[in-house]
N, C-alpha and C. Protein backbone atom coordinates (compact mmCIF):
# COMPACT_ATOMS: atom_id res chain seq x y z
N UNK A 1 0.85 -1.18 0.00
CA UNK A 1 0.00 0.00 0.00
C UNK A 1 0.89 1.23 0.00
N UNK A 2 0.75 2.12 -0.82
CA UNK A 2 0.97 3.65 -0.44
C UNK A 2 0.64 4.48 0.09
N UNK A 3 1.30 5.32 0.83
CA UNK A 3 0.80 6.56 1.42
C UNK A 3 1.47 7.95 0.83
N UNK A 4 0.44 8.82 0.56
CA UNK A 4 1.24 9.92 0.71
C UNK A 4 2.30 10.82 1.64
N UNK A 5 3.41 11.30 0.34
CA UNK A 5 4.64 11.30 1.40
C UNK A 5 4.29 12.16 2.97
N UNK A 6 3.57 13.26 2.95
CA UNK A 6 3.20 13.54 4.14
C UNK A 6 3.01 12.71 5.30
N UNK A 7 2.53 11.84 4.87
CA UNK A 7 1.73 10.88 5.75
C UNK A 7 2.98 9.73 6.22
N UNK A 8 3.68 9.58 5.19
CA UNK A 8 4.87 8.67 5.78
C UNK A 8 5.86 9.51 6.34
N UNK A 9 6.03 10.50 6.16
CA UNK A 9 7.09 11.62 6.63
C UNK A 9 6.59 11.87 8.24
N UNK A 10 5.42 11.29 8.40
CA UNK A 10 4.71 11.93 9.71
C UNK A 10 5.26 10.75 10.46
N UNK A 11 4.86 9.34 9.84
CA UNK A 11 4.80 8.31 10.29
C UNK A 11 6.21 7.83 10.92
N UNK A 12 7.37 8.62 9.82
CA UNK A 12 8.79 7.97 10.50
C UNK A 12 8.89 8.96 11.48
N UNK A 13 8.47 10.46 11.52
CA UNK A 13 9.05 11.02 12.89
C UNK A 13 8.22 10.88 14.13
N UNK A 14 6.66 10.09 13.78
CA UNK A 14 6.31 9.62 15.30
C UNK A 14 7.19 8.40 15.64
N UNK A 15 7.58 7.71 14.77
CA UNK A 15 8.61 6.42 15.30
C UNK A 15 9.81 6.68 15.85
N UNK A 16 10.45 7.21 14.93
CA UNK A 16 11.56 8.34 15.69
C UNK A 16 11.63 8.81 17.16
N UNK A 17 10.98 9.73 17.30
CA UNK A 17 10.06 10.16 18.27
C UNK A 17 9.76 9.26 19.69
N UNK A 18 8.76 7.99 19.12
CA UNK A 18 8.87 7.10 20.32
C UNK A 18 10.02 6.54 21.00
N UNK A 19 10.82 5.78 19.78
CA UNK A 19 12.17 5.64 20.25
C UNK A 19 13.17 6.54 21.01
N UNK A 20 12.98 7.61 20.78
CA UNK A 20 13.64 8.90 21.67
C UNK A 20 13.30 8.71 23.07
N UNK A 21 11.70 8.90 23.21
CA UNK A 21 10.96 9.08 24.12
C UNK A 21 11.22 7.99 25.77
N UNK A 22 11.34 6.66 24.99
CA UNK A 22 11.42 5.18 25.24
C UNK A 22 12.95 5.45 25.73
N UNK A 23 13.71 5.69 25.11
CA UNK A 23 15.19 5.32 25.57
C UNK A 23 15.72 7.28 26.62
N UNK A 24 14.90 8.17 26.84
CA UNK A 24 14.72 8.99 27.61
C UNK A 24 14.01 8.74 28.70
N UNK A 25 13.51 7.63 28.79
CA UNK A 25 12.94 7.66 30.37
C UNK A 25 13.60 6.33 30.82
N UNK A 26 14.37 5.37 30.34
CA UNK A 26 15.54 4.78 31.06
C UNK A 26 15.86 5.01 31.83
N UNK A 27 16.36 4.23 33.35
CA UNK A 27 16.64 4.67 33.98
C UNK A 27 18.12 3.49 34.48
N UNK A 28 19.30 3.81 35.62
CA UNK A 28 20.07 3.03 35.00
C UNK A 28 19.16 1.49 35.66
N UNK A 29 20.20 0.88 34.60
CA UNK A 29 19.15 -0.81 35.22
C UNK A 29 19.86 -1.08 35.43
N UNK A 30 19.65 -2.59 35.97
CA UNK A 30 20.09 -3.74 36.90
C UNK A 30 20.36 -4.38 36.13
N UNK A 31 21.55 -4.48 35.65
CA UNK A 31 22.30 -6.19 34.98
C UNK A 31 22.16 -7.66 35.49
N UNK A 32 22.13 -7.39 36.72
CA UNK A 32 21.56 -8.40 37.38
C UNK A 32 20.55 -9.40 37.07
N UNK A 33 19.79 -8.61 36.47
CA UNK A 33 17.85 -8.63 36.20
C UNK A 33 17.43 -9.08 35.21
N UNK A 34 17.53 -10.34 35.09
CA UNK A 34 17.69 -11.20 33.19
C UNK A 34 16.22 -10.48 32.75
N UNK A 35 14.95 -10.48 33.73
CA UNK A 35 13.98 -10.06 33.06
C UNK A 35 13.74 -8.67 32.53
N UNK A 36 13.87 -7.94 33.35
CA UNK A 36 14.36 -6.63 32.50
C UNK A 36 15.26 -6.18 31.10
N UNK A 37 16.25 -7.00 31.77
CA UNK A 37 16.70 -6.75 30.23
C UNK A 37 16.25 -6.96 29.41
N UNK A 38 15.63 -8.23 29.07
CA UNK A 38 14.83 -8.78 28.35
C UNK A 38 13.79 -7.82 27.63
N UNK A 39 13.29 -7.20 28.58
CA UNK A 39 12.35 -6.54 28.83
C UNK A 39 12.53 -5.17 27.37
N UNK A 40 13.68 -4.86 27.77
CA UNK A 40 14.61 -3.31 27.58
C UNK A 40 14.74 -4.37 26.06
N UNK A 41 15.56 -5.00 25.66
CA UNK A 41 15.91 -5.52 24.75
C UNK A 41 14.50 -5.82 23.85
N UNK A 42 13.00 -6.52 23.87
CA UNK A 42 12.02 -6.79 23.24
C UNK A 42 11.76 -5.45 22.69
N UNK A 43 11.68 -4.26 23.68
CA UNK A 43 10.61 -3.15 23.74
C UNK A 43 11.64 -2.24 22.48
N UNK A 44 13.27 -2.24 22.67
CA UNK A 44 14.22 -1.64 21.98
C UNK A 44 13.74 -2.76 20.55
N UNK A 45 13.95 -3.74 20.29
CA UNK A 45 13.58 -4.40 18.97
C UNK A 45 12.28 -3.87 18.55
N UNK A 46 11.25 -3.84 18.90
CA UNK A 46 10.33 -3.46 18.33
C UNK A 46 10.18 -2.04 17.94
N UNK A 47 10.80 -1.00 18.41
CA UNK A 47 11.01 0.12 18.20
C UNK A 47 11.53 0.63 17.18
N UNK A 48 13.03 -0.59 16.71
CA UNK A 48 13.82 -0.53 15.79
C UNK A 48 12.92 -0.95 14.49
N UNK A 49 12.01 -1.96 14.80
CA UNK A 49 11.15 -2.59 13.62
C UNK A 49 10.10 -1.69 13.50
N UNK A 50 9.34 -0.57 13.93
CA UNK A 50 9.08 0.20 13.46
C UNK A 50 9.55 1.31 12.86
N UNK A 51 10.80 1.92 12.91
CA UNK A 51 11.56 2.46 11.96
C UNK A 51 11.50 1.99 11.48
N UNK A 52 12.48 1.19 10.67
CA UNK A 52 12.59 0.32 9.38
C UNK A 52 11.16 0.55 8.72
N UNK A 53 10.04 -0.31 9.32
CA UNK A 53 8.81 -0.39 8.28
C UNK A 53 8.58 0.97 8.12
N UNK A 54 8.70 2.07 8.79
CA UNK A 54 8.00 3.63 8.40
C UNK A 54 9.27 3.99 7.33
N UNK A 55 10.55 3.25 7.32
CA UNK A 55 11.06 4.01 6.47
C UNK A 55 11.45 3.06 4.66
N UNK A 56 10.58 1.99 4.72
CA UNK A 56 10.91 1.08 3.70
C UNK A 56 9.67 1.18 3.12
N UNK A 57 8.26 1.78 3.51
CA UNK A 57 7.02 1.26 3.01
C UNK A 57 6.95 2.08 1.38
N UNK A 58 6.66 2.10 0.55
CA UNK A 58 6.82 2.87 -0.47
C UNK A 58 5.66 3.88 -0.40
N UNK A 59 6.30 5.42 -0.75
CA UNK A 59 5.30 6.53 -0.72
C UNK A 59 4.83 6.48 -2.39
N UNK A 60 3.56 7.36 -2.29
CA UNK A 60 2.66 7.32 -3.22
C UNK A 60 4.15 7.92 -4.23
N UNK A 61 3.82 7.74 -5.68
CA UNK A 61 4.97 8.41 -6.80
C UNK A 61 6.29 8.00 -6.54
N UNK A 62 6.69 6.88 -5.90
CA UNK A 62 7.68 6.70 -5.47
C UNK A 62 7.72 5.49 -6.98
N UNK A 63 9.20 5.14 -7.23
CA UNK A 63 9.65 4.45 -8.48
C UNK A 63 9.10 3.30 -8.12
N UNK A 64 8.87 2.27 -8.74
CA UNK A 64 8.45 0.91 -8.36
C UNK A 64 9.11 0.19 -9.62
């Protein structure tokens, strides 16, 4: 599906954005703490996988 570029331009800087947001309220952790990390590590992957998709999806007029 396409979107117009507005709309994907919006889409990568709310992702952006979260990821900022997400790794700004960190606080230091516990190495100790397999579940946390875990935790820190799922929430950081999925963050990363929404970049990527906001920045790979093809905008409307884009070459195909």
């Amino acid at each position: 599906m396409t979107h117009p570029t507005p709309v994907r331009e919006a889409a990568r800087l709310v992702a952006i954005e979260a990821a900022r947001a997400y790794v700004a309220t960190i606080r230091p952790i516990d190495l100790t703490n397999c579940g946390v990390l875990v935790g820190h590590l799922m929430a950081a992957e999925t963050l990363l996988m929404e970049i990527v998709a906001a920045h790979t999806e093809p905008t409307e007029g884009a070459a195909r």
